[in-house]
C-alpha atoms as a PDB file:
ATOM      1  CA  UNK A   1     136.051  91.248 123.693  1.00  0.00           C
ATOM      2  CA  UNK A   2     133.390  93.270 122.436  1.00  0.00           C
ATOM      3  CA  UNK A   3     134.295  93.291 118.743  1.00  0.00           C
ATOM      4  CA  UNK A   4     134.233  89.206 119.068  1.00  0.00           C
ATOM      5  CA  UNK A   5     130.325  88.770 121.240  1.00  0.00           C
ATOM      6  CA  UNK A   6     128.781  91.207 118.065  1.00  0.00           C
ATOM      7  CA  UNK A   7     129.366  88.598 115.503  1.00  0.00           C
ATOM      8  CA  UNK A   8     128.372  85.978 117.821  1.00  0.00           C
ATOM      9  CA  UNK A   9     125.346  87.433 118.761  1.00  0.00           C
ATOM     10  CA  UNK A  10     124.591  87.896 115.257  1.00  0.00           C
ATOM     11  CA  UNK A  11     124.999  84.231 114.290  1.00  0.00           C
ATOM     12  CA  UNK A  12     122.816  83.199 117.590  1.00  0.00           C
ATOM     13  CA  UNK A  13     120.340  85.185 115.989  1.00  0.00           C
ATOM     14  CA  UNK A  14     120.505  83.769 112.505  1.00  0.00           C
ATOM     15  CA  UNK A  15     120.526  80.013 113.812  1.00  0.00           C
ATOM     16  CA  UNK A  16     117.684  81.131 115.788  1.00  0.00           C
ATOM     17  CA  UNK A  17     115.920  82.022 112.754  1.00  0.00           C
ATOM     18  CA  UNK A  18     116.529  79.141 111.098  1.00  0.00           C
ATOM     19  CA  UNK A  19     115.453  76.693 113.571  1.00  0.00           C
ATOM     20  CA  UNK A  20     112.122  78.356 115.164  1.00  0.00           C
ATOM     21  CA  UNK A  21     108.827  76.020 115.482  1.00  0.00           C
ATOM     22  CA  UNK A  22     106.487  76.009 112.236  1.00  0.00           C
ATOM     23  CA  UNK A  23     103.396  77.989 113.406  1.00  0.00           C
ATOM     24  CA  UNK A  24     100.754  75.535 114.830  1.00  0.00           C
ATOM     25  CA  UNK A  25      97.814  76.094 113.018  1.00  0.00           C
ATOM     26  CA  UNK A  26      95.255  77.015 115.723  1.00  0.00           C
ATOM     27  CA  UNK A  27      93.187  79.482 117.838  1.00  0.00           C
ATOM     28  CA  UNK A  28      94.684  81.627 119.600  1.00  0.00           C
ATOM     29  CA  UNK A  29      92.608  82.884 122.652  1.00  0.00           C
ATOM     30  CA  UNK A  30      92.489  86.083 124.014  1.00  0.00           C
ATOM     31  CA  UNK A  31      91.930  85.264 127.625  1.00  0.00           C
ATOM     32  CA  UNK A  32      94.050  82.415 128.000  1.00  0.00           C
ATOM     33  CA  UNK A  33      97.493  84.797 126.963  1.00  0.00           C
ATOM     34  CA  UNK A  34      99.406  85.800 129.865  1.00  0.00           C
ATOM     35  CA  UNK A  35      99.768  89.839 130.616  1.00  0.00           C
ATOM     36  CA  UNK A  36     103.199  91.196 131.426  1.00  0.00           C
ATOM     37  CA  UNK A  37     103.437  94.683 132.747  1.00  0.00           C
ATOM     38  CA  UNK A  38     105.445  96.775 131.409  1.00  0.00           C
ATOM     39  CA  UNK A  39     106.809 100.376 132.758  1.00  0.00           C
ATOM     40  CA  UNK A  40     104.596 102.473 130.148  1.00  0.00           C
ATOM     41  CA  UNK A  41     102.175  99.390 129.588  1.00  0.00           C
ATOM     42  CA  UNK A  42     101.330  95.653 129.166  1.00  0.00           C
ATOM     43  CA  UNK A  43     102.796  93.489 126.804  1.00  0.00           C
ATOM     44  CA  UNK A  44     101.019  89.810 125.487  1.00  0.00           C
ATOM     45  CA  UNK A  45     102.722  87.459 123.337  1.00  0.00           C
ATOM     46  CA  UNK A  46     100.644  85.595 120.996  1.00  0.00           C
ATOM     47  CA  UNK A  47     102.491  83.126 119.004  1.00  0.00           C
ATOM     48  CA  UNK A  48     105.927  82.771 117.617  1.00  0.00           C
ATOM     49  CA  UNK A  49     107.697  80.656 114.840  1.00  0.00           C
ATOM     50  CA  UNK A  50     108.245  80.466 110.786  1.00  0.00           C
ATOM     51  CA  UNK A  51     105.940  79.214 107.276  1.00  0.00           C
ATOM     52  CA  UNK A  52     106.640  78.248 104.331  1.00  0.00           C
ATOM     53  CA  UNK A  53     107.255  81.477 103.239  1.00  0.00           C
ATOM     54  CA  UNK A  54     108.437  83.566 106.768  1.00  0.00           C
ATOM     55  CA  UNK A  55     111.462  82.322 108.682  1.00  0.00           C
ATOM     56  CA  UNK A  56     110.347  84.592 111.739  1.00  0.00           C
ATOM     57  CA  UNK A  57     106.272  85.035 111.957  1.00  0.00           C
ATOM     58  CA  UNK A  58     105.908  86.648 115.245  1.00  0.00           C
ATOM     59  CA  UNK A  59     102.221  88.457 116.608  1.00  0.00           C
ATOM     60  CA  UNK A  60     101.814  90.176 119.688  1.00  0.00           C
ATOM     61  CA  UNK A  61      99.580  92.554 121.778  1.00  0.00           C
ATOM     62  CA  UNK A  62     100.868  96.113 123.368  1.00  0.00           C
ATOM     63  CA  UNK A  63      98.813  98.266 125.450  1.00  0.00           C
ATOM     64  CA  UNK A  64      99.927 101.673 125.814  1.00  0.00           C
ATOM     65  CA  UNK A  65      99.049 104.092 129.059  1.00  0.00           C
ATOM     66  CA  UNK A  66      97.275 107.315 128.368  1.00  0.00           C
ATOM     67  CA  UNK A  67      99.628 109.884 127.101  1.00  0.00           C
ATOM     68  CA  UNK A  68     102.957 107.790 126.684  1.00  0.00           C
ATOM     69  CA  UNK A  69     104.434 105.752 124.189  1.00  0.00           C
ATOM     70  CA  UNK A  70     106.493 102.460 124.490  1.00  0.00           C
ATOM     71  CA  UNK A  71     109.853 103.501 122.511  1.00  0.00           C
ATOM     72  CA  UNK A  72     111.353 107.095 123.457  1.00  0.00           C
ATOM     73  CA  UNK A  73     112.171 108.016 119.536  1.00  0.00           C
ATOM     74  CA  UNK A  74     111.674 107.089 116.428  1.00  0.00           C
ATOM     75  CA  UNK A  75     112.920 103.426 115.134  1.00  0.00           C
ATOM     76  CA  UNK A  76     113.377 101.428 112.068  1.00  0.00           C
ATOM     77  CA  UNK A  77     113.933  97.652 111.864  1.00  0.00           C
ATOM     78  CA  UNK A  78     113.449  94.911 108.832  1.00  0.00           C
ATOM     79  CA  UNK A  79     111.088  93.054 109.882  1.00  0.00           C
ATOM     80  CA  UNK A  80     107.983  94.154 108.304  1.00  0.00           C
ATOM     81  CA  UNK A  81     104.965  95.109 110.402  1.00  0.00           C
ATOM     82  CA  UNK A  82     101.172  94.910 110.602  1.00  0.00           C
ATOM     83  CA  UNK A  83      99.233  96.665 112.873  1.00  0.00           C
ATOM     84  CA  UNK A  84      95.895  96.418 113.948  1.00  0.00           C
ATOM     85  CA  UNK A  85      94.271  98.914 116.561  1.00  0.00           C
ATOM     86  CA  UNK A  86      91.894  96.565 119.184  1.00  0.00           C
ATOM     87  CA  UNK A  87      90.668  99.661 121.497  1.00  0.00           C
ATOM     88  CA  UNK A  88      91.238 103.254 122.004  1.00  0.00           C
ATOM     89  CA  UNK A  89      93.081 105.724 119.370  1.00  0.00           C
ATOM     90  CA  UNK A  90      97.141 105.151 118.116  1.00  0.00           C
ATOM     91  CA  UNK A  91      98.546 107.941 116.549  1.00  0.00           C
ATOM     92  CA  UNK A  92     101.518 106.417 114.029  1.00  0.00           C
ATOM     93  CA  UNK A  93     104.207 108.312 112.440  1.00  0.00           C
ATOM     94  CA  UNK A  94     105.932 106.730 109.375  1.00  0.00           C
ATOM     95  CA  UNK A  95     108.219 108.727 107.521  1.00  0.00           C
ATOM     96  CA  UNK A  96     106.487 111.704 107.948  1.00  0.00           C
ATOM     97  CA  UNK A  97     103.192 111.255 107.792  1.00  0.00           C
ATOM     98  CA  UNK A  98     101.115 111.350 110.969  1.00  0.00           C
ATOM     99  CA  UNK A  99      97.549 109.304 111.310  1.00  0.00           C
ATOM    100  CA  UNK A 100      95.481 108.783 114.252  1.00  0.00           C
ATOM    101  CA  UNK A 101      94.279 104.917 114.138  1.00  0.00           C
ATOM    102  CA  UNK A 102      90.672 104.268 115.589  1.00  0.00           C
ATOM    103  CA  UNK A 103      89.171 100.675 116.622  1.00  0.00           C
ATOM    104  CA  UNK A 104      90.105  98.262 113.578  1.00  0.00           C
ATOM    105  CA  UNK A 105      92.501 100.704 112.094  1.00  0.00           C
ATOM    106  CA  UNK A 106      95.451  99.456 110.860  1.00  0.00           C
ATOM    107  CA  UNK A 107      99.363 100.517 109.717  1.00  0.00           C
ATOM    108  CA  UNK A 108     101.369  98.384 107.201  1.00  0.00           C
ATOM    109  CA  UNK A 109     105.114  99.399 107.825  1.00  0.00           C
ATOM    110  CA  UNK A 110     107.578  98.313 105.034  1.00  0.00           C
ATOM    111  CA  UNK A 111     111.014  97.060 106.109  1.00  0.00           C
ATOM    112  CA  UNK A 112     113.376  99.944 106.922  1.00  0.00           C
ATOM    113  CA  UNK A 113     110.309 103.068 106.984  1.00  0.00           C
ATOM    114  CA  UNK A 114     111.323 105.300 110.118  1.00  0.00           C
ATOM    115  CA  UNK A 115     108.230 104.957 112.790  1.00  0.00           C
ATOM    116  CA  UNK A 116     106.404 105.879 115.823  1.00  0.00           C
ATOM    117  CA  UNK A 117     103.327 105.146 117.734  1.00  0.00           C
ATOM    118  CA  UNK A 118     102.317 107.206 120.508  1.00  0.00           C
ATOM    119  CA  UNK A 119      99.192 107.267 122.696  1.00  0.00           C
ATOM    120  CA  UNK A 120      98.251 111.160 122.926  1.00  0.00           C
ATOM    121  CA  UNK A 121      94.789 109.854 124.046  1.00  0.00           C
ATOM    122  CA  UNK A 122      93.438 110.012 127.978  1.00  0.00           C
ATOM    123  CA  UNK A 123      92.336 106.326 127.808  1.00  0.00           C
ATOM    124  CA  UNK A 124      95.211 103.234 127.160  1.00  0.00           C
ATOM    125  CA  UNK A 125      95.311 101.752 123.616  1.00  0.00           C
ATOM    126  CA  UNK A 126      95.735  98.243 122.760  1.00  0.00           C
ATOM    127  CA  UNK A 127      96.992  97.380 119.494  1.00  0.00           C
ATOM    128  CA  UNK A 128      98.180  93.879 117.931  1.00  0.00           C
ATOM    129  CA  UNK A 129     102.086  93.731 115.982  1.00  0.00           C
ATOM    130  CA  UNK A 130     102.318  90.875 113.507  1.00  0.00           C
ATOM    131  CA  UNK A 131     106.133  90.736 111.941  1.00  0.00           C
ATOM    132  CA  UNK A 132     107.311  89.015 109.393  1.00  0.00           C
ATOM    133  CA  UNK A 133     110.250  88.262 108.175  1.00  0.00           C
ATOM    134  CA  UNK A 134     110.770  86.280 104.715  1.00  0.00           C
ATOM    135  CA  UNK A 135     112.657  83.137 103.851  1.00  0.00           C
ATOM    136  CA  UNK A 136     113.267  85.329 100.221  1.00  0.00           C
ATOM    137  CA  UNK A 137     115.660  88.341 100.097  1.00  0.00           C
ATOM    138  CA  UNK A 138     114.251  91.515 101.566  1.00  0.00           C
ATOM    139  CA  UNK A 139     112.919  93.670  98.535  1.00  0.00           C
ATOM    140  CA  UNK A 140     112.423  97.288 100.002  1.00  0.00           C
ATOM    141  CA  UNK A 141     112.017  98.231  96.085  1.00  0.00           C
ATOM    142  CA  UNK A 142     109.315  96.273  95.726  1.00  0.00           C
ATOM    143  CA  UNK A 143     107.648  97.888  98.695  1.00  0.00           C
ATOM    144  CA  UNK A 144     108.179 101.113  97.699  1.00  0.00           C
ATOM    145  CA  UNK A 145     106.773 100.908  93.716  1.00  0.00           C
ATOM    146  CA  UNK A 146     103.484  99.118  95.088  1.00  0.00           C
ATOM    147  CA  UNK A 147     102.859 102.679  97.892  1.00  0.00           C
ATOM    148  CA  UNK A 148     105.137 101.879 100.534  1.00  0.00           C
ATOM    149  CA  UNK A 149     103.530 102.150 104.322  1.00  0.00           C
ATOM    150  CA  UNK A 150      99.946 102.431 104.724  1.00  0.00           C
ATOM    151  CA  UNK A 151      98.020 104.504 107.332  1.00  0.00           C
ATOM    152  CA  UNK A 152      93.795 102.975 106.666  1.00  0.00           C
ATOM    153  CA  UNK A 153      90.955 103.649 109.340  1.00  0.00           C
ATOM    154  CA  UNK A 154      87.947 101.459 109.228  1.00  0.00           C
ATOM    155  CA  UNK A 155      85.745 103.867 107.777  1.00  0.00           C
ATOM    156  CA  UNK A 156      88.505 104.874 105.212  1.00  0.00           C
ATOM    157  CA  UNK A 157      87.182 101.320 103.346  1.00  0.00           C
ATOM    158  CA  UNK A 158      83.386 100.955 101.626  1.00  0.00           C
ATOM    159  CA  UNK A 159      81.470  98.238 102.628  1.00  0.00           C
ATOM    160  CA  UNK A 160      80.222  95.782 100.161  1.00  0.00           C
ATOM    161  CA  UNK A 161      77.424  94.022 100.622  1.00  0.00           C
ATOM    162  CA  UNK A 162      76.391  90.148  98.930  1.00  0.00           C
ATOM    163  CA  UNK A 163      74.231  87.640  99.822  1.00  0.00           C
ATOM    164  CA  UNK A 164      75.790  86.444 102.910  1.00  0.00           C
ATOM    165  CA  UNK A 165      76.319  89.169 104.244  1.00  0.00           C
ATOM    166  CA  UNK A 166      79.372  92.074 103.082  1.00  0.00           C
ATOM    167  CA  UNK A 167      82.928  92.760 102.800  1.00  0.00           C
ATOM    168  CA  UNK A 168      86.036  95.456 103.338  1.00  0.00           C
ATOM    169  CA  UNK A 169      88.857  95.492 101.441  1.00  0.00           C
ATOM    170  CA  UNK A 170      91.721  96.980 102.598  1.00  0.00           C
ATOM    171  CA  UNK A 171      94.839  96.143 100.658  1.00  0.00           C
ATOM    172  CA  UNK A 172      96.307  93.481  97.508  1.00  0.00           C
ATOM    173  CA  UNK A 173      99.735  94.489  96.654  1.00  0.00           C
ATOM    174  CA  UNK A 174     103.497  93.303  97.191  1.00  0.00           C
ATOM    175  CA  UNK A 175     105.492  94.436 100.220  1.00  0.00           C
ATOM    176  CA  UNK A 176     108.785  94.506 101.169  1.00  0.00           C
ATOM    177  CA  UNK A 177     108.616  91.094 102.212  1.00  0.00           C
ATOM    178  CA  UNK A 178     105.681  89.442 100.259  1.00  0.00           C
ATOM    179  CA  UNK A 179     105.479  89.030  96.823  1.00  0.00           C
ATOM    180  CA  UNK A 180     101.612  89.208  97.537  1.00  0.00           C
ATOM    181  CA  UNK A 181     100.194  91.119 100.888  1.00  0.00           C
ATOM    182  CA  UNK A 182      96.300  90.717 100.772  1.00  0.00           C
ATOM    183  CA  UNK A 183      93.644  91.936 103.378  1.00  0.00           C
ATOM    184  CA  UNK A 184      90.154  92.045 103.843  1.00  0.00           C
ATOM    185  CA  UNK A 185      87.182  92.340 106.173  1.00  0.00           C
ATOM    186  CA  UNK A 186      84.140  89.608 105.975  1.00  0.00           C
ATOM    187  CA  UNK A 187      80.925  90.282 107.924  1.00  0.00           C
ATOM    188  CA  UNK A 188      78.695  86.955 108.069  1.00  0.00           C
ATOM    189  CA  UNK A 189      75.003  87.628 108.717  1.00  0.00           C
ATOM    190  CA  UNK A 190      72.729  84.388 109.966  1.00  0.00           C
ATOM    191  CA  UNK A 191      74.073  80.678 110.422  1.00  0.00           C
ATOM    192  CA  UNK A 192      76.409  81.504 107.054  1.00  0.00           C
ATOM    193  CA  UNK A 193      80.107  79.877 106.603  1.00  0.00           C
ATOM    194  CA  UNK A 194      82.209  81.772 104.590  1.00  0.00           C
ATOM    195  CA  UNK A 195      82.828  79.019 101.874  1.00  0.00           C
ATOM    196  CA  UNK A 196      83.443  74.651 102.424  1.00  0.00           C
ATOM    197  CA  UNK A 197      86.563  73.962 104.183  1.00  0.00           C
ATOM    198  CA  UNK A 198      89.117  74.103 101.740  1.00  0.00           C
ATOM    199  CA  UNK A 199      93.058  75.180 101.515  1.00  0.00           C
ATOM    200  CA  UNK A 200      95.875  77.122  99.799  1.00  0.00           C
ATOM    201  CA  UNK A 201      99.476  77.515  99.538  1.00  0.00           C
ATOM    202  CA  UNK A 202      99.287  80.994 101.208  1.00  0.00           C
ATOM    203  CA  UNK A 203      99.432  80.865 105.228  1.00  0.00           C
ATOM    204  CA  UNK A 204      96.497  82.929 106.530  1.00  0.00           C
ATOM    205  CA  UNK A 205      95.459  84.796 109.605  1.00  0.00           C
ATOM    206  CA  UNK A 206      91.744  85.340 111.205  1.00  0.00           C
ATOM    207  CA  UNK A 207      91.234  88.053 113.583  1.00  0.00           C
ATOM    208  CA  UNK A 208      87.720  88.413 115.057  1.00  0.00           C
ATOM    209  CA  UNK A 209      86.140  92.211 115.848  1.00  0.00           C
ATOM    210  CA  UNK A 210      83.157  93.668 116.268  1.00  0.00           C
ATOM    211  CA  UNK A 211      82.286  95.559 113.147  1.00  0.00           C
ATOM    212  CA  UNK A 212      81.126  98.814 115.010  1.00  0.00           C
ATOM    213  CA  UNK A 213      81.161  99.600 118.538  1.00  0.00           C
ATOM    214  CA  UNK A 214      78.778  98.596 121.102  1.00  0.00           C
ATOM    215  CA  UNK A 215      77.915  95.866 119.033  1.00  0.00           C
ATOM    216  CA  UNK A 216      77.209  92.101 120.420  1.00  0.00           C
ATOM    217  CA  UNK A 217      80.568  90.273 120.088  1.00  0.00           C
ATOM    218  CA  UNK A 218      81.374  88.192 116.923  1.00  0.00           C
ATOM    219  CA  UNK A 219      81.625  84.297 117.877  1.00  0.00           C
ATOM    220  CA  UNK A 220      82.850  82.034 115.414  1.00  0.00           C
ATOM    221  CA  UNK A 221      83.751  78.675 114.742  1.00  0.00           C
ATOM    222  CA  UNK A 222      86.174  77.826 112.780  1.00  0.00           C
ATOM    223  CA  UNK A 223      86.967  73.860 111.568  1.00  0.00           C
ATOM    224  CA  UNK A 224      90.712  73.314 110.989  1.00  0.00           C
ATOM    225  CA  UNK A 225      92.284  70.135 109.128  1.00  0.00           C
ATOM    226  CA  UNK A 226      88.115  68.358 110.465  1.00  0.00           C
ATOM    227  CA  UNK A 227      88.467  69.625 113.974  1.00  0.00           C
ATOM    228  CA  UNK A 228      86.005  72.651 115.080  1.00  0.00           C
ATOM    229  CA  UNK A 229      87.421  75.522 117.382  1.00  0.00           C
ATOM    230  CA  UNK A 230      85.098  77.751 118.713  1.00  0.00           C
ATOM    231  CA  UNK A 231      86.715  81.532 118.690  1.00  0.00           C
ATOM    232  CA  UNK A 232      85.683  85.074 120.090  1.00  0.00           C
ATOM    233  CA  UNK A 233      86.348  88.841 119.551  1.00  0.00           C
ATOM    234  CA  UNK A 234      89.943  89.218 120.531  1.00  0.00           C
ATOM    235  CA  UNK A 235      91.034  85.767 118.878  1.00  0.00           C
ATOM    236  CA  UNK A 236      93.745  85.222 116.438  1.00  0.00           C
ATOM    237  CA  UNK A 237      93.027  82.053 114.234  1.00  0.00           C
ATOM    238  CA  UNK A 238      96.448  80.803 112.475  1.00  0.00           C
ATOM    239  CA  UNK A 239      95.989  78.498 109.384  1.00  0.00           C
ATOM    240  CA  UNK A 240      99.382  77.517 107.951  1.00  0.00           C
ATOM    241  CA  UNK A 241      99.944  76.600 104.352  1.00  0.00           C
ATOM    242  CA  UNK A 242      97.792  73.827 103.071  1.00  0.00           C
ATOM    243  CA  UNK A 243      95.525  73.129 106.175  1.00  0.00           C
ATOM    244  CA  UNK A 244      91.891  72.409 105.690  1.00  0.00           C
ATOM    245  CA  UNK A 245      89.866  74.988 107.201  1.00  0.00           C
ATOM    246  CA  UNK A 246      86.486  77.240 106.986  1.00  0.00           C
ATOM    247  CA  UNK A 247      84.852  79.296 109.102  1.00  0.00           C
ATOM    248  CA  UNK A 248      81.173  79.200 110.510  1.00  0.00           C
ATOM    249  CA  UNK A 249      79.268  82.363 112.063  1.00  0.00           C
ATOM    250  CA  UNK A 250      77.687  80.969 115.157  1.00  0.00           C
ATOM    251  CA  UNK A 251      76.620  85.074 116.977  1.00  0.00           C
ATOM    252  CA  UNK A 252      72.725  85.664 117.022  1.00  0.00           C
ATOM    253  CA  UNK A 253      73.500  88.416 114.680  1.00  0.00           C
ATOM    254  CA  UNK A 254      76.513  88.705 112.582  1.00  0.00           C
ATOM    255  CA  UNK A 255      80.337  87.696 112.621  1.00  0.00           C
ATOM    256  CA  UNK A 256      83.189  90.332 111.721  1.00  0.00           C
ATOM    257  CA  UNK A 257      86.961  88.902 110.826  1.00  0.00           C
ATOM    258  CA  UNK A 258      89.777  90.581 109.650  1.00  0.00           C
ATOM    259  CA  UNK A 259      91.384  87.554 106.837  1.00  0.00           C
ATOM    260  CA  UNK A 260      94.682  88.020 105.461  1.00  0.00           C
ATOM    261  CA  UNK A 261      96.772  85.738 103.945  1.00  0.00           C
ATOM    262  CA  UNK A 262     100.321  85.987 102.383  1.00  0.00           C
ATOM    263  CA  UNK A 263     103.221  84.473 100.100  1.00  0.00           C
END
């Protein structure tokens, strides 16, 4: 009986693949997700579907207690994943190498890397998980000639500054799963938006943060295929392929975003 539910379960999955949502292109609020505790933690869900390019797109928020982790030992899987520490200190593990992620750090795992990520801290760390999973074959060879996993704090990056204000630049490089991964930080100083509203084959994700702590929080709005959405610190903002968008810095002082956008 056994031997006959394991394939089954492994179609289910498949078809499930194949027939999740297309990511609606919107804001995705911080206070409005619903909390689920978990026994070492709390666990938000954020959004869930595919793109043009990802049959499984899938973001989420884990907070860890003080000294404990959520999995026992280390784990692989293929889905690729993106991490991106909100508050408090995550120290990652990925195939061998050990980092300790501050406030806006962030770990890019390649498919198949061995992992961990432990809270050693006293206070709980919150982190956000985006996974992706491509509608291409999985190329962990690809991954691996372009530097494999990365382990980058915030103040691992040098600040640009331009007219409107600056910009961080964290990674532009294939993956395991993208032919093209890039990532970058834009600070917006006065009434600024970033460009006009415009679009591009390459599905893209906004995450508002403060850009140091203590700060005033970002606020933001962003228009998205003509209709504005206003967005705060915490916020994911989901533009899929092709949708109009831009975003418009509405804080008294300036607006932080992580931007990413990939193919």
């Amino acid at each position: 009986m056994v031997k006959l539910l394991l394939p089954l379960l492994f179609v289910s999955r498949v078809i499930l693949a194949q027939t999740l949502e297309p990511v609606a292109s919107k804001v995705y609020q911080w206070s409005a997700l619903e909390v689920k505790q978990r026994p070492k933690g709390e666990f938000r869900s954020i959004l869930e579907g595919a793109t043009p390019h990802f049959k499984l797109f899938k973001v989420h928020a884990t907070t860890v207690n003080p000294k404990s982790r959520m999995r026992d030992t280390e784990y692989t899987q293929e889905n690729e994943e993106l991490i991106i520490v909100k508050e408090g200190v995550l120290t990652v593990t990925v195939e061998g190498k050990t980092k300790d992620l501050k406030p806006r750090g962030i770990a890019l795992l390649m498919s198949g890397d061995k992992r961990s990520l432990v809270n050693n801290s006293d206070q709980p760390v919150t982190y956000y998980v985006f996974q992706l999973n491509s509608v291409e074959p999985l190329d962990i060879e690809r991954g691996k000639k372009a530097g494999g996993s990365l382990l980058l704090n915030w103040d691992e990056t040098e600040f640009k500054g331009h007219d409107k204000g600056g910009r961080r630049n964290f990674f532009d490089r294939p993956t395991s799963m993208s032919k093209r991964f890039e990532m970058h930080v834009t600070t917006l100083s006065g009434n600024w938006m970033s460009h006009p509203a415009h679009r591009h084959p390459a599905a893209e994700i906004l995450l508002l943060v403060n850009s140091q702590e203590g700060e005033a929080d970002s606020q933001a709005k962003e228009t998205i295929d003509g209709v504005w959405h206003e967005s705060k610190v915490g916020d994911i903002i989901f533009l899929n392929s092709n949708v109009p968008h831009g975003l418009q810095n509405t804080s008294k002082g300036s607006c932080t975003y992580f931007a990413f956008q990939f193919e």
